[in-house]
Protein backbone atom coordinates (compact mmCIF):
# COMPACT_ATOMS: atom_id res chain seq x y z
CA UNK A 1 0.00 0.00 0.00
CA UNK A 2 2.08 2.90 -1.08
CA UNK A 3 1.50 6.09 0.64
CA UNK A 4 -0.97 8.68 -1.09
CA UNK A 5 -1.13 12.67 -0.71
CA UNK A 6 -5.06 11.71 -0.49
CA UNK A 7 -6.24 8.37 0.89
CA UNK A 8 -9.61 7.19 0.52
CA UNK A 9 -10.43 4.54 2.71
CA UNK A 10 -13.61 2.38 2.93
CA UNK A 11 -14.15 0.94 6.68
CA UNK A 12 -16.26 -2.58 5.70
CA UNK A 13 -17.98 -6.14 6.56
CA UNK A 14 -21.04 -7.88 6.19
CA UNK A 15 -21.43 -8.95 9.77
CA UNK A 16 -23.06 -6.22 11.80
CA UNK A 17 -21.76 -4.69 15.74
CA UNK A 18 -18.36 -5.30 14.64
CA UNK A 19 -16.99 -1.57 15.42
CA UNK A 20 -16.77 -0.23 12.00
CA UNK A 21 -18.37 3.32 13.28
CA UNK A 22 -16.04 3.08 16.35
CA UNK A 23 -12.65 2.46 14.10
CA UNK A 24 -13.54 4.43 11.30
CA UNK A 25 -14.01 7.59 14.15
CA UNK A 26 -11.32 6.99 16.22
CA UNK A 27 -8.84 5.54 14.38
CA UNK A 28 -8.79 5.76 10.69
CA UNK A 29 -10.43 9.61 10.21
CA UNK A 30 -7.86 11.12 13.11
CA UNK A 31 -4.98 9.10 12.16
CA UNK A 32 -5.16 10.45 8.18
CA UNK A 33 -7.18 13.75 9.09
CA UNK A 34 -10.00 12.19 6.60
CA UNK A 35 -13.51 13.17 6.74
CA UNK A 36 -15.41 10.31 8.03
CA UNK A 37 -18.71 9.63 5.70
CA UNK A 38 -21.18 6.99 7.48
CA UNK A 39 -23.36 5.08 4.63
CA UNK A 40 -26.19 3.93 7.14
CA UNK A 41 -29.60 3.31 7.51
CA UNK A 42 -30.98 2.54 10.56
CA UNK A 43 -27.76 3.33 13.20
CA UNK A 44 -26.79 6.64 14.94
CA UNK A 45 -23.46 4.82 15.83
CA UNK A 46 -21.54 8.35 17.24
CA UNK A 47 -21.39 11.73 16.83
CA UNK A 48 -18.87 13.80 14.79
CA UNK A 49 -19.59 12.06 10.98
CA UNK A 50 -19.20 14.77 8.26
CA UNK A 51 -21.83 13.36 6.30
CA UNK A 52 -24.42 10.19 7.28
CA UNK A 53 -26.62 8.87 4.02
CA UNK A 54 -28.30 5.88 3.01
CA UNK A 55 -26.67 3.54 0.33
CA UNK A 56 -29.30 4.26 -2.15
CA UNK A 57 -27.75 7.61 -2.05
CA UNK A 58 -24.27 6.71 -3.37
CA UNK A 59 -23.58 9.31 -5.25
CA UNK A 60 -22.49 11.57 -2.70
CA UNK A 61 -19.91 8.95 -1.76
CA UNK A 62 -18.82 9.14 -5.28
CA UNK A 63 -18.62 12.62 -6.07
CA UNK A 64 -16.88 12.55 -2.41
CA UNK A 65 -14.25 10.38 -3.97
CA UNK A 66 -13.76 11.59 -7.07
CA UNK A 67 -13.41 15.05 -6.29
CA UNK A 68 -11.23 15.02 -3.22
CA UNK A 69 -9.07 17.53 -1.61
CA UNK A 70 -8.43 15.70 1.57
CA UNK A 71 -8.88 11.56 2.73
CA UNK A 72 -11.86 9.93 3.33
CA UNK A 73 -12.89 7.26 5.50
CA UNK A 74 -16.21 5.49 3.89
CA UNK A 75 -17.95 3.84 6.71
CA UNK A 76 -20.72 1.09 5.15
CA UNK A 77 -23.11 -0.02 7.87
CA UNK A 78 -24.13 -3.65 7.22
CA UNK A 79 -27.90 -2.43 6.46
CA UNK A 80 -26.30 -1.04 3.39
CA UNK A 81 -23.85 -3.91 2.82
CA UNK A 82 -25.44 -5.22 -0.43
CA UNK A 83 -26.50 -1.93 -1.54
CA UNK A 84 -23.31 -0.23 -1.49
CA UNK A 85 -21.73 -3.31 -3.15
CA UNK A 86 -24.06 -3.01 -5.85
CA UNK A 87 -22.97 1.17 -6.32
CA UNK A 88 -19.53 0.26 -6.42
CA UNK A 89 -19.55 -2.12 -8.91
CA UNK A 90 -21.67 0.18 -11.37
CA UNK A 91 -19.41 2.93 -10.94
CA UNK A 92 -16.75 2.62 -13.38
CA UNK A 93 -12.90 2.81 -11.42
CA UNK A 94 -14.39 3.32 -8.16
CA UNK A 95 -12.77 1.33 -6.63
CA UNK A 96 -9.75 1.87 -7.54
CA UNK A 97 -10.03 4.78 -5.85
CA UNK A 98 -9.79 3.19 -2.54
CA UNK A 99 -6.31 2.57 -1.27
CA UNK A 100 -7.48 0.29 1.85
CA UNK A 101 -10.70 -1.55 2.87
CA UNK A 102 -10.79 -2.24 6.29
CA UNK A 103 -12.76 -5.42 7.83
CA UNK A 104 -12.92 -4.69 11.43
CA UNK A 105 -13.12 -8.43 12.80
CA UNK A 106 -14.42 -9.89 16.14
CA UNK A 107 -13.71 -13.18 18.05
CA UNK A 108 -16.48 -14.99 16.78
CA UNK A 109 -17.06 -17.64 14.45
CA UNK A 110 -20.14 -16.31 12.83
CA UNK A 111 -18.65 -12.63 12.62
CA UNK A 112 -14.98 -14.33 11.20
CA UNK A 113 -17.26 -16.09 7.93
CA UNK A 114 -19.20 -12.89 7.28
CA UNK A 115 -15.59 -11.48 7.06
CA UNK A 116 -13.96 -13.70 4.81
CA UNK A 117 -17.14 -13.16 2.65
CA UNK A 118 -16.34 -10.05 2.74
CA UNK A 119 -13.05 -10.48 1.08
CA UNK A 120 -14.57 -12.98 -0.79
CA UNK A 121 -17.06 -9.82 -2.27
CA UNK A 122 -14.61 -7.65 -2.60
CA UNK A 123 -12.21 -9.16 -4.88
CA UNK A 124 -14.28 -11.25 -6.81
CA UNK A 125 -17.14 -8.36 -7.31
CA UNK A 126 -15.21 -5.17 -7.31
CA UNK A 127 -11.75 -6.49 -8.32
CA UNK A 128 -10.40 -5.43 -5.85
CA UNK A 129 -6.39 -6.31 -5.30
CA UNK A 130 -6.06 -8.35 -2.12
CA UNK A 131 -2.83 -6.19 -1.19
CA UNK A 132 -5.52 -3.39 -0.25
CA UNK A 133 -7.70 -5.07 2.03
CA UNK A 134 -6.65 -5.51 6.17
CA UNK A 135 -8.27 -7.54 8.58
CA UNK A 136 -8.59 -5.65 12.03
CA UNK A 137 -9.30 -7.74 15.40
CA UNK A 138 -11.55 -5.59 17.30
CA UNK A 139 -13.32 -5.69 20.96
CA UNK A 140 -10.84 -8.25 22.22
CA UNK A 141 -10.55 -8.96 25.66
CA UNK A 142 -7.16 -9.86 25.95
CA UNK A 143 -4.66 -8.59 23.10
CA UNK A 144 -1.82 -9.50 25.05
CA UNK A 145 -2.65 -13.07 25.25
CA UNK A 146 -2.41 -13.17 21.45
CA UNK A 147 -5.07 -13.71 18.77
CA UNK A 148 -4.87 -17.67 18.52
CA UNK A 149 -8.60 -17.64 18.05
CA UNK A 150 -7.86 -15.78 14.88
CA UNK A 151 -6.01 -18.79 13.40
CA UNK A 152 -8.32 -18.98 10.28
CA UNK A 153 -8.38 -15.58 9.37
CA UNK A 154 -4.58 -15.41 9.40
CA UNK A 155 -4.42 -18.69 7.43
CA UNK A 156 -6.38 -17.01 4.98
CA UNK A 157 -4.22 -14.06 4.71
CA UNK A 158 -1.20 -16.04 3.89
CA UNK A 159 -3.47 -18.18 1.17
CA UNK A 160 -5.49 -15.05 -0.26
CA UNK A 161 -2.61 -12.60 0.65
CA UNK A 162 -4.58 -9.85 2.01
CA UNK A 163 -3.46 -8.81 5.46
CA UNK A 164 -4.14 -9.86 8.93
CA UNK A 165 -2.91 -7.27 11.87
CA UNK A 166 -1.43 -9.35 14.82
CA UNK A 167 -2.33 -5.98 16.68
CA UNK A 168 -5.65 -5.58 17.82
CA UNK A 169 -8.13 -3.00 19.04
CA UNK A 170 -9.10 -4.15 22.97
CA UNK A 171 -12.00 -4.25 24.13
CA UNK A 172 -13.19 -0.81 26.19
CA UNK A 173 -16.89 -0.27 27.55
CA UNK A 174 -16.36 3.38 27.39
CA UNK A 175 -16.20 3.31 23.86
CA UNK A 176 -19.92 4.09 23.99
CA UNK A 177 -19.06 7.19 25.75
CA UNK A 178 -16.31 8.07 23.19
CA UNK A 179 -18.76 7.75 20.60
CA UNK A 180 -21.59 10.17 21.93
CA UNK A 181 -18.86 12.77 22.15
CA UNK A 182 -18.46 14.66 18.77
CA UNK A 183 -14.32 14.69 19.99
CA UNK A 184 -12.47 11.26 19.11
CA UNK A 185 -10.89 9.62 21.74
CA UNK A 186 -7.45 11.50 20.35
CA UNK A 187 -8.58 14.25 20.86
CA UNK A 188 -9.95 14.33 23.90
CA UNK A 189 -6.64 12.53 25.05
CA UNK A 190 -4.85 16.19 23.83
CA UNK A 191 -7.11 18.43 25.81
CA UNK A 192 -5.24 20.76 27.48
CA UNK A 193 -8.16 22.05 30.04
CA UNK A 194 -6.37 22.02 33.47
CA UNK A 195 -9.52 20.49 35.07
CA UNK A 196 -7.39 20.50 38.91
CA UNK A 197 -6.89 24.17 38.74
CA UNK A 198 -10.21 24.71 38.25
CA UNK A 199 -11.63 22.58 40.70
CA UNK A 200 -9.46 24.75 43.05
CA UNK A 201 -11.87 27.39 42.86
CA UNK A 202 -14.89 26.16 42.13
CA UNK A 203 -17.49 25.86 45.05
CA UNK A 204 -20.55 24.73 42.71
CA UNK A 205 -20.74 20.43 43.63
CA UNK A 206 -22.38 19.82 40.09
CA UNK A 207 -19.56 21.91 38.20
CA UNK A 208 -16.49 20.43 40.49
CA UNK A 209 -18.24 16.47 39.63
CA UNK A 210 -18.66 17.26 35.86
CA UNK A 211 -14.85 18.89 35.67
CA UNK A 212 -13.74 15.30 38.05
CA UNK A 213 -15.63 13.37 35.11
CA UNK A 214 -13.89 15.19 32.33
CA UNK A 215 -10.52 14.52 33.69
CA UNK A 216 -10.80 11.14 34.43
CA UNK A 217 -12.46 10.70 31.02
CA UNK A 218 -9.40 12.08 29.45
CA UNK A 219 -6.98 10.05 31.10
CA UNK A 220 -9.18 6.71 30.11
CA UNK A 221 -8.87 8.40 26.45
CA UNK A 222 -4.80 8.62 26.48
CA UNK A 223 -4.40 5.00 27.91
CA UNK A 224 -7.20 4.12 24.53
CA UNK A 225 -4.94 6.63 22.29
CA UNK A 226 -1.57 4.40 23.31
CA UNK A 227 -3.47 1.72 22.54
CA UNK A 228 -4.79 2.97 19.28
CA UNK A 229 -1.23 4.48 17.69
CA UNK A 230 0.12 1.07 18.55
CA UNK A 231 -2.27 -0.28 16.36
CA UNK A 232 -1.70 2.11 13.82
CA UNK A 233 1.85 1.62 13.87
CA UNK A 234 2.55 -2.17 14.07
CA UNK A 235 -0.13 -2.57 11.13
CA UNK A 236 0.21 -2.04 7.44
CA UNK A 237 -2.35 0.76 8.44
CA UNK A 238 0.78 3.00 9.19
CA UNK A 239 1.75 2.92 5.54
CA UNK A 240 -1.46 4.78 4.48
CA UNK A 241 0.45 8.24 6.28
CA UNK A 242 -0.70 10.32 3.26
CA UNK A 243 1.97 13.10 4.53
């Protein structure tokens, strides 16, 4: 995946609740400073999407694509799976627009077949060159204990040659937080507010609880942030850096 001044990136898989809302906000639009476009139906997954539309409505994907002047980050919900599918394949050299498609992947049998359909979809239906397409383990538990459970997906990577991160996304209940803030976990790791000093003066219980809350919020968000740029990093995800 060679490095692009403008990377268009399309966050995908058939299986639903697998995070693709979740990565595409936190990870993949703050890591490449992309606009993050949700293709959805029926989910408000998180706040902070420049644009949400139904598949039917494609063309403002499209016309996103064709005509950009920064990266994108497509996230397809599964509700418009098929639908989207069908877009891309109409549109002439769409997608070879997209440098990556990301399958966010959990631990589960069921969710690990709708992904390697997904793979399946995309290169026999769009053409799509393996080389482009990463696997990302998501919502696990325990990433340092390793991702034997994977074992199928990564044989698949080696057979299909697509790629497989041996990094994974753990598993964080505040995530559902995260995503009803318009602020990705990033940035809210970066804020600067010195939410001590002001607790210092203020007398107001409500106001000295909701400025406790923000800081301890932010310091869940930098451990998630480590967590994150590792992932980045020790992923072929790092060679997307458009800069």
């Amino acid at each position: 995946m060679d490095a692009k001044k403008h990377v268009n990136v399309v966050v995908i898989n058939k299986a639903g609740k697998v995070g693709k809302s979740t990565i595409s906000k936190h990870l993949v639009a703050p890591m490449l400073g992309a606009d993050w476009i949700q293709v959805e139906t029926f989910n408000d997954s998180g706040q902070g999407a420049k644009a949400k539309i139904a598949g039917r409505k494609f063309d403002y994907v499209a016309e996103a694509v064709l005509d950009a002047t920064r990266s994108l980050c497509i996230d397809i919900g599964n509700s418009n799976y098929q639908a989207s599918l069908k877009e891309m394949r109409d549109i002439d050299g769409f997608a070879d627009r997209i440098h990556c498609w990301i399958i966010p992947c959990k631990e589960s049998a069921g969710v690990m077949n709708d992904s390697l359909t997904t793979v399946k979809d995309l290169i026999e239906k769009l053409n799509v060159d393996p080389n482009r397409i990463v696997i990302l383990p998501n919502a696990i538990e325990d990433p340092e204990e390793g991702l034997d459970g994977f074992w199928k997906i990564a044989n698949a990577a080696k057979a299909i040659k697509f790629h497989f991160c041996e990094v994974a996304i753990p598993q964080n209940p505040k995530f559902d937080v995260f995503n009803e803030d318009p602020r990705t976990v990033i940035e809210i790791a970066t804020d600067s507010t010195d939410y001590d000093a002001m607790n210092a003066t203020e007398t107001d219980p409500e106001k000295r609880y909701a400025n406790t809350q923000a800081s301890l919020l932010r310091r869940r968000a930098r451990t998630l942030a480590g967590r994150l740029h590792e992932v980045w990093t020790k992923s072929p995800l790092d060679s997307l850096d458009p800069t």
